[in-house]
Protein backbone atom coordinates (compact mmCIF):
# COMPACT_ATOMS: atom_id res chain seq x y z
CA UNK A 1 116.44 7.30 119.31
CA UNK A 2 117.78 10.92 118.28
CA UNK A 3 116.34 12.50 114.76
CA UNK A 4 120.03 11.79 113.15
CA UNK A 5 119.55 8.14 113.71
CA UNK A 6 115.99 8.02 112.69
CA UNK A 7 116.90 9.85 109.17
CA UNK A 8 120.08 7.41 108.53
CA UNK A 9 117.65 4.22 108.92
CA UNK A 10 115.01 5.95 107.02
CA UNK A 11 117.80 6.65 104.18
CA UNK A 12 119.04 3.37 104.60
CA UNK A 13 115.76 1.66 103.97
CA UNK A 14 115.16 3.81 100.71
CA UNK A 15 118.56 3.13 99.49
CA UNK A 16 118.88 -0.47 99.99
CA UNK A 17 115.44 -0.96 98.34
CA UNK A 18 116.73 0.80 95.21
CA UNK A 19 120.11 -1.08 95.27
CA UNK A 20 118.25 -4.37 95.89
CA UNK A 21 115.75 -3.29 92.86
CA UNK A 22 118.11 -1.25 90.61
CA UNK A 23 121.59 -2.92 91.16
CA UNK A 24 123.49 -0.21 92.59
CA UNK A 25 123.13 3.74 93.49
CA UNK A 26 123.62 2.70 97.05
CA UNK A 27 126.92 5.30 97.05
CA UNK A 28 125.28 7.45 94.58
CA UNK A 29 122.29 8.29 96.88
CA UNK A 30 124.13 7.58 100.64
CA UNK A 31 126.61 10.27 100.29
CA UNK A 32 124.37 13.02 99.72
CA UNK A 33 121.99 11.84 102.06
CA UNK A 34 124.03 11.27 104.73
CA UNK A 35 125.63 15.07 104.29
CA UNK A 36 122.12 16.83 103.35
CA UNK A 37 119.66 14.74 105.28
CA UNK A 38 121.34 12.76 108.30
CA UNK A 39 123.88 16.46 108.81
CA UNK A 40 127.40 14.39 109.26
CA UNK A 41 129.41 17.77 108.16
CA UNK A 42 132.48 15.99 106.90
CA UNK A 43 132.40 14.26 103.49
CA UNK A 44 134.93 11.99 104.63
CA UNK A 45 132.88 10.59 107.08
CA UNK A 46 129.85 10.52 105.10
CA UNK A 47 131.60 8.62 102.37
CA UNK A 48 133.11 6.00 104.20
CA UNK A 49 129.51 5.63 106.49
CA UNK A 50 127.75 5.09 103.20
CA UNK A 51 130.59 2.45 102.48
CA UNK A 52 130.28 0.42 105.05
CA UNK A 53 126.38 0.50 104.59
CA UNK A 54 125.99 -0.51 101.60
CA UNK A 55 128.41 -2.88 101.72
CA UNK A 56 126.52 -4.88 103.83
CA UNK A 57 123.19 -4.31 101.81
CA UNK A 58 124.54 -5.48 98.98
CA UNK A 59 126.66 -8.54 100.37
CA UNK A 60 122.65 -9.32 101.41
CA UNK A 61 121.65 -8.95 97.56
CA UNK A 62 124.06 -10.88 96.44
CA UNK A 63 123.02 -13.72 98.85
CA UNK A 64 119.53 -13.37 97.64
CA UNK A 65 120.60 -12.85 93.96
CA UNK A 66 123.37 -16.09 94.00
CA UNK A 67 120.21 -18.19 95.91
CA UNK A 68 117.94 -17.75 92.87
CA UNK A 69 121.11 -18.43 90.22
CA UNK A 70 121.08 -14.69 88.98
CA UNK A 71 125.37 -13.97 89.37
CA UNK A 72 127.35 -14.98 86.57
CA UNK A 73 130.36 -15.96 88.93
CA UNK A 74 133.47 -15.50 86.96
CA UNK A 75 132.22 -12.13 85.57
CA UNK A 76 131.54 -10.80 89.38
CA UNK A 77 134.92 -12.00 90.60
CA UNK A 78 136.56 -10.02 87.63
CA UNK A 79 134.38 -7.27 87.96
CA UNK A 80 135.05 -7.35 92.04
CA UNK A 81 138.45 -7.53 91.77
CA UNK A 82 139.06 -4.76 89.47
CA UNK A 83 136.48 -3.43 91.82
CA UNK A 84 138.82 -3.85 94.76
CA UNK A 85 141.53 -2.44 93.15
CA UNK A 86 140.07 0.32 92.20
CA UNK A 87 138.56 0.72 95.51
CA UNK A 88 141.68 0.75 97.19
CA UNK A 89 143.12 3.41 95.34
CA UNK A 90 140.51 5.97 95.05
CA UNK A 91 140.10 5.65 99.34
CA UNK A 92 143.47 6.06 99.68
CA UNK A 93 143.54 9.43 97.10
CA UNK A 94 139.78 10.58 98.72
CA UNK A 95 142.01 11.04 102.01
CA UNK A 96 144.26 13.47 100.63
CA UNK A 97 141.65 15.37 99.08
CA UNK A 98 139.66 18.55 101.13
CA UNK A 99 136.23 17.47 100.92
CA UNK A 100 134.64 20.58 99.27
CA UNK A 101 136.28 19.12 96.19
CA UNK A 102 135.59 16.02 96.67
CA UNK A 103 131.94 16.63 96.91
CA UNK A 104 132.41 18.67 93.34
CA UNK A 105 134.10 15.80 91.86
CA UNK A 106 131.30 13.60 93.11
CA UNK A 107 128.77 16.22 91.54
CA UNK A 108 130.70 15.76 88.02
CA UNK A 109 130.84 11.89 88.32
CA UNK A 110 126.98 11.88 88.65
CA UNK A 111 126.42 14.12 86.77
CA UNK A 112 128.16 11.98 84.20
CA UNK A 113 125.96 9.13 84.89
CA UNK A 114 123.38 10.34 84.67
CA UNK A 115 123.44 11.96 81.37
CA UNK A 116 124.87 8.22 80.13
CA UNK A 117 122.47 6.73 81.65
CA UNK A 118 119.52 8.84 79.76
């Protein structure tokens, strides 16, 4: 197993703990690690790796979560499909956009966040 792999399972553990505990951050924290930690060089790739990853971590909290009666289901298919929408769109604009920028844009979102969130 080659160092890369070993830091993108270590980093996947971490994060799906804290989206499993939190609710969410998986993008928030698999982006960055996946450029600064794991070393994939394009942003592109990084962001849609950290997609697909925690898209499968958190279809597995929302198993757990709907098993023990915790989703209120017509507020999560709203939300999702907004969501999707929403989803959609910003892939299709992220691919038309050099990823230096969209790194800084990312930076400014979070940023953003995280001063709402304190």
């Amino acid at each position: 197993m080659t160092a890369e792999t070993l830091l993108a399972a270590l980093g996947g553990a971490i994060i799906a703990l804290l989206l499993g505990l939190f609710g969410g951050g998986g993008s928030v924290l698999a982006t960055p690690w996946l450029l600064y930690v794991v070393g994939i060089t394009d942003a592109h790739v990084a962001i849609g790796t950290g997609a697909a990853a925690v898209a499968i971590n958190a279809a597995a909290n929302l198993a757990l979560q709907a098993r023990a009666g915790t989703v209120k289901w017509p507020c999560a298919l709203s939300f999702a499909g907004a969501g999707l929408t929403g989803s959609l769109a910003g892939a299709a604009l992220a691919q038309r956009i050099a990823g230096a920028a969209l790194m800084g844009g990312f930076a400014v979102a979070m940023l953003a966040v995280g001063l709402a969130t304190l």
